[in-house]
Structures are given as structure tokens and as C-alpha cells.
Protein backbone atom coordinates (compact mmCIF):
# COMPACT_ATOMS: atom_id res chain seq x y z
CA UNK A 1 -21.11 83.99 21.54
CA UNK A 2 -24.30 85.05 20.26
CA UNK A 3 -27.80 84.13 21.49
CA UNK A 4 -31.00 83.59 19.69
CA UNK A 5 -34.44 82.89 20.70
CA UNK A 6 -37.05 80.63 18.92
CA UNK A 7 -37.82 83.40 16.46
CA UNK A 8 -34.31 84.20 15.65
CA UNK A 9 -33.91 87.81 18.05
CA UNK A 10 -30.60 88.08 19.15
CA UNK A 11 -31.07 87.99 23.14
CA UNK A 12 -28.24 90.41 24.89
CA UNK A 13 -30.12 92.47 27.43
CA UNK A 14 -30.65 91.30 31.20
CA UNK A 15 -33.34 94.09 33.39
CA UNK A 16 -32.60 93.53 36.96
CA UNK A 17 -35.11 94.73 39.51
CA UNK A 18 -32.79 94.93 42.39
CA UNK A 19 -35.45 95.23 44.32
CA UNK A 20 -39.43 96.02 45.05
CA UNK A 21 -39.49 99.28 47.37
CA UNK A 22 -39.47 102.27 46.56
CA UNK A 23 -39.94 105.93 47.88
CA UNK A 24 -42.49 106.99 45.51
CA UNK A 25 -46.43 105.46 44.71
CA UNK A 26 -46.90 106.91 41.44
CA UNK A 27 -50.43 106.29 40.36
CA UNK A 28 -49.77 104.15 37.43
CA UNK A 29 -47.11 101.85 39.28
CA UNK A 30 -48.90 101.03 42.33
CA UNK A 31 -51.59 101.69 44.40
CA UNK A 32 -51.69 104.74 47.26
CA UNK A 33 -50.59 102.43 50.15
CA UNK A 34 -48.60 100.74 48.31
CA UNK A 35 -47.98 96.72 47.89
CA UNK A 36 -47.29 93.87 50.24
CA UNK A 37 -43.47 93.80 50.00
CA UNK A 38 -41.72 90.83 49.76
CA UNK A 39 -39.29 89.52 52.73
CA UNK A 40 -35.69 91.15 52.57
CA UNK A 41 -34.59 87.51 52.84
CA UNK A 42 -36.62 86.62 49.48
CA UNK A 43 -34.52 89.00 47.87
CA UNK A 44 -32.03 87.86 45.90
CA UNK A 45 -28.20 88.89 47.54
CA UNK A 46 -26.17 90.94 45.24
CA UNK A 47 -23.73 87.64 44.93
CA UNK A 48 -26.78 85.97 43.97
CA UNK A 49 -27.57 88.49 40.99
CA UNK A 50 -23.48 88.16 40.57
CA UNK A 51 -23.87 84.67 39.57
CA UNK A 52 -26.51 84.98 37.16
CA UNK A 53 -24.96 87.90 35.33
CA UNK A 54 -21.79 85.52 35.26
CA UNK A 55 -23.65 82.78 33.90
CA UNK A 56 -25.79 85.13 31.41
CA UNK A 57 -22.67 86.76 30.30
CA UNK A 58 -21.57 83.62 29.49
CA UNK A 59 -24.50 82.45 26.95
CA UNK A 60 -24.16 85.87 25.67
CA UNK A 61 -25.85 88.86 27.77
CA UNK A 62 -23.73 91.81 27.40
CA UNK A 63 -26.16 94.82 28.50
CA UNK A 64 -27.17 95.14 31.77
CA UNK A 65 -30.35 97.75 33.44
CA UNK A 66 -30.83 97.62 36.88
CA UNK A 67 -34.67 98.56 38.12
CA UNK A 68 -36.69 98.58 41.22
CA UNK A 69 -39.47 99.66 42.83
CA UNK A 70 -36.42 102.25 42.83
CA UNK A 71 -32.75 100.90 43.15
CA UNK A 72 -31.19 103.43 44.40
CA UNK A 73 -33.14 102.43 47.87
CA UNK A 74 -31.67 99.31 47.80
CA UNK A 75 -28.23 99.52 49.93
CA UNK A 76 -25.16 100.09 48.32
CA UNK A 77 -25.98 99.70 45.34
CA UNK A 78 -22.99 100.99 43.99
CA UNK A 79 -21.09 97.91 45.51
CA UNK A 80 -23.49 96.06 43.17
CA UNK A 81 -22.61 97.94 39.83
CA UNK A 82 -18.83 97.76 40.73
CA UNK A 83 -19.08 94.18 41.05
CA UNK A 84 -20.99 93.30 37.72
CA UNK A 85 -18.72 95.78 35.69
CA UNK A 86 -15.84 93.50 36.63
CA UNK A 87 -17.69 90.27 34.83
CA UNK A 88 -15.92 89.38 31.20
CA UNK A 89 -18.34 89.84 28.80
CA UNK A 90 -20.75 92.87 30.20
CA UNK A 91 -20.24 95.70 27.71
CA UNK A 92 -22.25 98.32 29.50
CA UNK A 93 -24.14 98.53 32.67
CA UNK A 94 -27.42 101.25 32.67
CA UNK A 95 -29.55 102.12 35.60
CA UNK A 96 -33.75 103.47 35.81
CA UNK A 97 -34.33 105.45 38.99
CA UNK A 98 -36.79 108.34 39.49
CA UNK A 99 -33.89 110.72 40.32
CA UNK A 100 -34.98 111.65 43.51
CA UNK A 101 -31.88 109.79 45.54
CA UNK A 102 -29.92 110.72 42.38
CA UNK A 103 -27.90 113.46 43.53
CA UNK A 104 -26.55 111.76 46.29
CA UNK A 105 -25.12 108.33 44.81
CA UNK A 106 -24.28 109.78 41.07
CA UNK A 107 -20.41 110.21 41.59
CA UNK A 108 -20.46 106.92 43.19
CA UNK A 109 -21.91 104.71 40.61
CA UNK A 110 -20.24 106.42 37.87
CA UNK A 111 -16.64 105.58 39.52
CA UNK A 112 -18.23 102.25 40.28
CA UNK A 113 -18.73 101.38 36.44
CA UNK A 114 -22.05 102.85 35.96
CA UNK A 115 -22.56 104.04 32.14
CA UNK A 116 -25.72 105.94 31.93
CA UNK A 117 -29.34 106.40 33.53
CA UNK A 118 -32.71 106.49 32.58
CA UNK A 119 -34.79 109.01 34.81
CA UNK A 120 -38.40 108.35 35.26
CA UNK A 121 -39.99 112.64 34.89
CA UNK A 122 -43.93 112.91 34.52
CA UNK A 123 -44.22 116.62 34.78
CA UNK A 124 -42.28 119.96 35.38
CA UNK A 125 -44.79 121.48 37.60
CA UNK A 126 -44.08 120.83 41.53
CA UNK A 127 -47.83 120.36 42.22
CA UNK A 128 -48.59 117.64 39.82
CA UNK A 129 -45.48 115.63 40.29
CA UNK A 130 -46.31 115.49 44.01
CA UNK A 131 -49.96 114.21 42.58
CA UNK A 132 -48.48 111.79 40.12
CA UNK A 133 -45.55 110.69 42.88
CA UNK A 134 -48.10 111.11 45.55
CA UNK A 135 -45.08 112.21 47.48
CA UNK A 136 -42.18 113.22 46.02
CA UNK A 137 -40.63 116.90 45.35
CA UNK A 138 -40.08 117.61 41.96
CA UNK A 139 -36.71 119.74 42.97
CA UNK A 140 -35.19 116.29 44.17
CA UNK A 141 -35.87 114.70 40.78
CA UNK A 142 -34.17 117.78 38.54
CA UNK A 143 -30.72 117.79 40.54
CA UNK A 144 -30.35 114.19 40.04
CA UNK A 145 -30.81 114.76 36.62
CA UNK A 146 -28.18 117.90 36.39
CA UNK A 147 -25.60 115.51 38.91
CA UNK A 148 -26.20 112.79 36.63
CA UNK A 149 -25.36 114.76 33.62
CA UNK A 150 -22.57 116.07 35.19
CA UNK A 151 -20.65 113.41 36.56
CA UNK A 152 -20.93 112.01 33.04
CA UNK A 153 -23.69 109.58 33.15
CA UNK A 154 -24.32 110.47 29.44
CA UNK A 155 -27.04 110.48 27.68
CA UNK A 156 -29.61 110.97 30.93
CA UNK A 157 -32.52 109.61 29.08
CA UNK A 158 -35.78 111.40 30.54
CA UNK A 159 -38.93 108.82 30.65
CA UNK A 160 -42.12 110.65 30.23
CA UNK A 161 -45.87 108.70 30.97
CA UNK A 162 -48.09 110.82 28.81
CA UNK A 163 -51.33 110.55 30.46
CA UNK A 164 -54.65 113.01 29.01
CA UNK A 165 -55.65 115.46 31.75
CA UNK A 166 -52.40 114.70 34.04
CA UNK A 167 -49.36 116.01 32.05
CA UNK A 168 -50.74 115.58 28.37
CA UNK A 169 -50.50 119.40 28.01
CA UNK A 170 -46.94 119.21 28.85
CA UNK A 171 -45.56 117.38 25.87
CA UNK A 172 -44.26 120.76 24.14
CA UNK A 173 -42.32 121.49 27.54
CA UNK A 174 -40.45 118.78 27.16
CA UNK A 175 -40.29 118.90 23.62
CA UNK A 176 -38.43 121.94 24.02
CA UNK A 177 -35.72 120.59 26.42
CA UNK A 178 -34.09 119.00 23.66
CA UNK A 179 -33.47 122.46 22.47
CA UNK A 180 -32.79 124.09 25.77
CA UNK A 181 -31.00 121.64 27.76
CA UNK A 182 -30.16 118.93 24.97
CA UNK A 183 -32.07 116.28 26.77
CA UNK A 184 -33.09 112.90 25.17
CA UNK A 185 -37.19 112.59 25.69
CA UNK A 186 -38.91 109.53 25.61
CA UNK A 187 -42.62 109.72 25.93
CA UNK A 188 -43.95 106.01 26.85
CA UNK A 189 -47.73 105.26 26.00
CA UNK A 190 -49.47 104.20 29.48
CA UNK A 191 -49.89 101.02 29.80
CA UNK A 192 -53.55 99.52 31.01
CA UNK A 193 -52.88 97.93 34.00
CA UNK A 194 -54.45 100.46 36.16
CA UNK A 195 -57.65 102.88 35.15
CA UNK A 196 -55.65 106.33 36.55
CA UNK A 197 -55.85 108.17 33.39
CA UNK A 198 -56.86 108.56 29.53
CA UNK A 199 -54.65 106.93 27.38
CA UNK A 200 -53.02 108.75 24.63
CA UNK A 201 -51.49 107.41 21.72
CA UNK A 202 -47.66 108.01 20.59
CA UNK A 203 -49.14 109.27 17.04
CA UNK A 204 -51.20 112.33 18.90
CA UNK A 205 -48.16 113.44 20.95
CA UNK A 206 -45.74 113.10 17.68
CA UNK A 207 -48.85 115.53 16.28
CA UNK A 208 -48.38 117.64 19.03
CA UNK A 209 -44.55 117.95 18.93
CA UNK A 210 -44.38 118.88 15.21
CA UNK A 211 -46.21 122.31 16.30
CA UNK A 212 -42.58 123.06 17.21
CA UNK A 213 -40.81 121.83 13.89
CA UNK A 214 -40.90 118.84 11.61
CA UNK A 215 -39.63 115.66 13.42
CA UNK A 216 -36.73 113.58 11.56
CA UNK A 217 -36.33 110.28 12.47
CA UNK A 218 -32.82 109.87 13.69
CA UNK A 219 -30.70 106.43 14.97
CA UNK A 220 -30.75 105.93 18.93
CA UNK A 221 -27.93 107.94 20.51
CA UNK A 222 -26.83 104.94 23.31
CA UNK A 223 -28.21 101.60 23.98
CA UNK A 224 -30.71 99.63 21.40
CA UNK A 225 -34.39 99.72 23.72
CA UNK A 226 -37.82 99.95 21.59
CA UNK A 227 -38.01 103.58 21.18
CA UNK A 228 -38.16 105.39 17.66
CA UNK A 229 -35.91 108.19 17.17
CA UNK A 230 -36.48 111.69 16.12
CA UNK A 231 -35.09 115.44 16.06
CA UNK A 232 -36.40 118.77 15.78
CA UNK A 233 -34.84 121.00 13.36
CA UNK A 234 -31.69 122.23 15.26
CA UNK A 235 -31.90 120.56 18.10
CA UNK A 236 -29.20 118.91 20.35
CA UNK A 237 -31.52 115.95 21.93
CA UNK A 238 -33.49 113.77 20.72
CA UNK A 239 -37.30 112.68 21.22
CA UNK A 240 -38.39 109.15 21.41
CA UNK A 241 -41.52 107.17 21.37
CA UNK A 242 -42.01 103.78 22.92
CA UNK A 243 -45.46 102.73 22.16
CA UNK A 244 -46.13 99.48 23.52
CA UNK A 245 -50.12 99.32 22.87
CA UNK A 246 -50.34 101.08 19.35
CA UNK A 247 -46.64 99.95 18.07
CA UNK A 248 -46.18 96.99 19.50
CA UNK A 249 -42.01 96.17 19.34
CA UNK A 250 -42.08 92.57 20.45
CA UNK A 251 -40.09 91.57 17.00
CA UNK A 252 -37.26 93.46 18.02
CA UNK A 253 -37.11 91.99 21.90
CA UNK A 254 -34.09 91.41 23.23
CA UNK A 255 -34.36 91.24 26.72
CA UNK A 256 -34.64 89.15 29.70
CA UNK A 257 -36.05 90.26 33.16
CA UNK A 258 -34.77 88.88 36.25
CA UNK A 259 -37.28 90.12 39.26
CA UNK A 260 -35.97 91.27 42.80
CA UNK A 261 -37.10 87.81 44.28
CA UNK A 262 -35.34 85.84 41.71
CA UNK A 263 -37.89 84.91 38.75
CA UNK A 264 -36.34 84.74 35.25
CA UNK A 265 -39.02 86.21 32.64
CA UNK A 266 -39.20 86.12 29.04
CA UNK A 267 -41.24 88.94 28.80
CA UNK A 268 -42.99 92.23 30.38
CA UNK A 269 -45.98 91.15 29.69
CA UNK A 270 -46.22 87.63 30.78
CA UNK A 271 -46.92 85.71 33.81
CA UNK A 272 -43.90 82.73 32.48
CA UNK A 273 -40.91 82.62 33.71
CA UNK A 274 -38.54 80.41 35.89
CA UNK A 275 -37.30 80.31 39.86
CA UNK A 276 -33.56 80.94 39.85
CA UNK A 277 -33.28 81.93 43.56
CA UNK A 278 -34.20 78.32 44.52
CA UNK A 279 -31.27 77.18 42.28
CA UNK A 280 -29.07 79.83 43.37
CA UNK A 281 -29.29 78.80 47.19
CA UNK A 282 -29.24 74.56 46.61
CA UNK A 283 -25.37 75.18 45.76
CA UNK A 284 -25.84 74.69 42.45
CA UNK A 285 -22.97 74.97 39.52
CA UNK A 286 -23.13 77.90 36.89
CA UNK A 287 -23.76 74.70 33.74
CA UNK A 288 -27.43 74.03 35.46
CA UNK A 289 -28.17 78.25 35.95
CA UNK A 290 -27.19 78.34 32.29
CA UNK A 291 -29.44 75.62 31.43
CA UNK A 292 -32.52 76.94 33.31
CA UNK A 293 -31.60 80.39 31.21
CA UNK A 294 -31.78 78.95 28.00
CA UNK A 295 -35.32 77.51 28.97
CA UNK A 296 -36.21 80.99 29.78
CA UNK A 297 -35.30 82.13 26.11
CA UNK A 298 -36.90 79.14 24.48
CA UNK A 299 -40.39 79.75 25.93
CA UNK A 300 -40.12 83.68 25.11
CA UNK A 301 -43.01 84.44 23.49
CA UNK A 302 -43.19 85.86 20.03
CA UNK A 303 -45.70 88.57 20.89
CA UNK A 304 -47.32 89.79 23.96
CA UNK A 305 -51.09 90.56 23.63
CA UNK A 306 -51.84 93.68 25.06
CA UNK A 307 -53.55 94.56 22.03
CA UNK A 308 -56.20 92.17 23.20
CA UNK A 309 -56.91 93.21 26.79
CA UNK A 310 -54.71 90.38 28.34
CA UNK A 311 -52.38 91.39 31.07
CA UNK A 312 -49.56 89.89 33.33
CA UNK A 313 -51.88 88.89 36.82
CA UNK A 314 -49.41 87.42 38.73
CA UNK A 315 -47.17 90.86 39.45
CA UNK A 316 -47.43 94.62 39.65
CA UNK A 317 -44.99 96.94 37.95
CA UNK A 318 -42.98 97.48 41.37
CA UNK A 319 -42.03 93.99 41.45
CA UNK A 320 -40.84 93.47 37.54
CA UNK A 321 -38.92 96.38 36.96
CA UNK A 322 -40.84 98.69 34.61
């Protein structure tokens, strides 16, 4: 089965922030002390988020990304990934962490079904990722990246914030890793929701990059997320842009967010979205969660309208996954 929204996108992605802690406060996520966190009993149980995938992968989900705050604080998570890889339907199941707890769990969720990871890395120098983190160790983040990559959670997609006068001078470093290491770089534009930094434009960094070679746009090597595609001249990886402000990718959405407290979203950007959790814990049957999904995708907005100043009001990043 395949599922369309009201402007004909095929919807079969589900982002599932697992939950809203997390071990880091990096400046653009949330705020130094952090954010009043919601009740552990608020949080949906993992045979609540069971049930939803079930009835999603019944409409016609297939992908699956789990998110925070960071997941990988959430306990036994692994039990969670097992359990969704076992649902008909789910093709692939993908994870965003900051790599820091990496390490430890990587063998685990990759015998547990786990296909590949996303890892959240700002900066290579120890100094500023402690600054950007405001308490992390940047040795903690690059051996859950190598454990990762060797346990076979291929490709380790590395997320890069480019902020001017934080780690804007560091876009050729990691530029280069697709050479050295054959990493696959993603540099994300910042998005406004907090004033921590300059913002820099996808366009200036591509600028940057081609001081190492001329970039060729390339097809994505796993998954199909908003990022455009490119290779340096002899290069293993690959270096992506996702450019939500300049580029905006809303007419290739195809994702659903499902927050740790049970909220069904159409979008990022928006303040929609319906209560599942209140659903989930009256008893009631899989038909009536599939018919509260489908409202979801009906009211997803053809555009969100960044562009324009207007941002979500009613969440912070921790809370909706990233």
C-alpha cells in the first residue's frame, strides 16, 4: 500500500523521538540549563510506539528514525529497535544520536535490527565541541562513530551545524574526511530558532568546499532525507547539503513525526498535530489509531514558512526530534 498526502507526496517515513533528555545542551538545541522535562509517565511506553508503528506500517510507513533529546539515554533502547524490526512492513529502521553513548550500545542495536545511524558532529577540535555541547568530550563522540562503522552500521552519516565564528572555518576538515576516512558529510543550515550564531548559507559552504575540487552532484548513498548529493573528485564519501531556510525541500516531504509524549505532527515546522497517547491508553483498536493517522497526513501542510520568520512556538528541538 502506498500513501499520499493532499499534494500527492508519497508519505513512508515515521521520526520517533523516543524521548526528550539528553546528555548534551548544545547551544542551538536548548538552552544552558536545559528544559522542563516532561514526566517519565507522559512518555509514551515502547509498546505504545509498537502500536503505532504497527498501525503506520499498515497505511504504508516503511522507514523508521528514532530521535531524542538523545535516544540512546532512553533505557534499552535496543529492546525497542528489536521489537519494531519484527513489524511486517518496516523496511529499514535508522537511528540520530550524538555518538557519545555510541560505543557502548553499537553491537547491540545492530544485532537488534538496527540499519544505520546518523551522528550529530559540530567540530573536530576538543575545546569547541565542549563549547558547542557545553559538556561533552569530543573523544566520546569519534569512537562511536569508528564502533558504529565497524559493527556495520553503514553509511554513519556525520551531521554538521555550520554556524559563522563557531565551526564555519571547519568546513574543509570535514570536507576532507570523505577522502580520508570515506565519511558521508552533511552540513545542515542553522535553523533560527535561537540567536547563538551567524547563519551561513549552504551555497557559501558548497563555495568553500570546491577550494578542494569541483563538487559532482551524485544520488544519496542510503535512505531518501532532503539532502543534495555531491563528490569530490576521487573521493570515497559523499557531501550533502540540507538547507532548510535557503532551499526549502517541503515538496519532497515524506515524513511524519511522532514526539516522545505522543503528538503525531505533520511537519518540523508546525505547531499541528494530533494526541495519540490519549488514544493509545483508552484501549483503543489499531482501525481508530489508523484513522487519527490519516488526519495527521491530510492536514500536512504544503510548505512550512520559515522563509517568513514564522516558527513552531509550542516545542523546542529536544522535544520533536531534530
Amino acid at each position: 500500500m502506498k500513501l499520499f498526502d493532499s499534494f500527492h507526496r508519497r508519505i513512508n517515513y515515521l521520526r520517533i523521538s523516543v524521548t526528550d533528555r539528553c546528555n548534551l545542551r548544545c547551544i542551538y538545541c536548548m538552552p544552558p540549563q536545559g528544559v522542563p522535562l516532561i514526566p517519565r509517565s507522559e512518555l509514551l511506553s515502547y509498546e505504545e510506539i509498537l502500536t503505532v508503528v504497527q498501525a503506520s506500517a499498515e497505511l504504508g510507513i516503511n522507514k523508521i528514525r528514532l530521535t531524542g533529546g538523545e535516544p540512546l539515554v532512553r533505557a534499552e533502547l535496543p529492546k525497542l529497535v528489536k521489537m519494531l524490526s519484527q513489524i511486517e512492513g518496516i523496511e529499514e529502521i535508522s537511528l540520530t544520536t550524538n555518538g557519545t553513548l555510541l560505543k557502548k550500545y553499537a553491537i547491540e542495536l545492530k544485532e537488534a535490527g538496527l540499519r544505520r545511524v546518523n551522528v550529530s558532529l559540530d567540530t573536530f577540535r576538543a575545546d569547541r565541541f565542549r563549547y558547542i555541547t557545553r559538556s561533552g568530550e569530543l573523544k566520546d563522540a569519534l569512537e562511536g562513530i569508528e564502533a558504529a562503522r565497524n559493527v556495520g552500521l553503514q553509511p554513519v552519516k556525520i551531521n554538521t551545524v555550520v554556524m559563522r565564528g563557531i565551526n564555519g572555518d571547519e568546513a574543509l576538515d570535514f570536507a576532507s574526511m570523505t577522502y580520508k576516512e570515506g565519511w558521508s558529510v552533511r552540513f545542515i543550515e542553522l535553523m533560527p530558532f535561537v540567536n547563538v550564531a551567524e547563519f551561513v548559507p549552504s551555497a557559501e559552504v558548497l563555495q568553500c568546499i570546491e577550494l578542494l575540487g569541483k563538487l559532482e552532484p551524485c544520488s544519496a548513498i542510503a535512505g531518501n532525507g532532503p539532502a543534495k548529493y555531491y563528490r569530490l573528485p576521487g573521493a570515497k564519501g559523499t557531501i550533502g547539503f540540507i538547507s532548510p531556510v535557503t532551499e526549502p525541500f517541503c515538496s519532497n516531504c515524506n515524513r511524519l513525526r511522532l514526539t516522545s509524549y505522543g503528538k503525531l505532527c505533520p511537519c518540523l515546522l508546525a505547531d499541528s498535530g494530533i494526541d495519540l497517547k490519549g488514544l493509545l491508553r483508552s484501549d483503543a483498536s489499531i482501525q481508530e489509531i489508523k484513522r487519527l493517522i490519516l488526519r495527521v497526513i491530510v492536514s500536512k501542510p504544503e510548505q512550512h514558512r520559515l522563509a517568513k520568520g514564522i516558527l513552531p512556538m509550542k516545542r523546542n528541538m529536544s522535544q520533536i526530534g531534530g
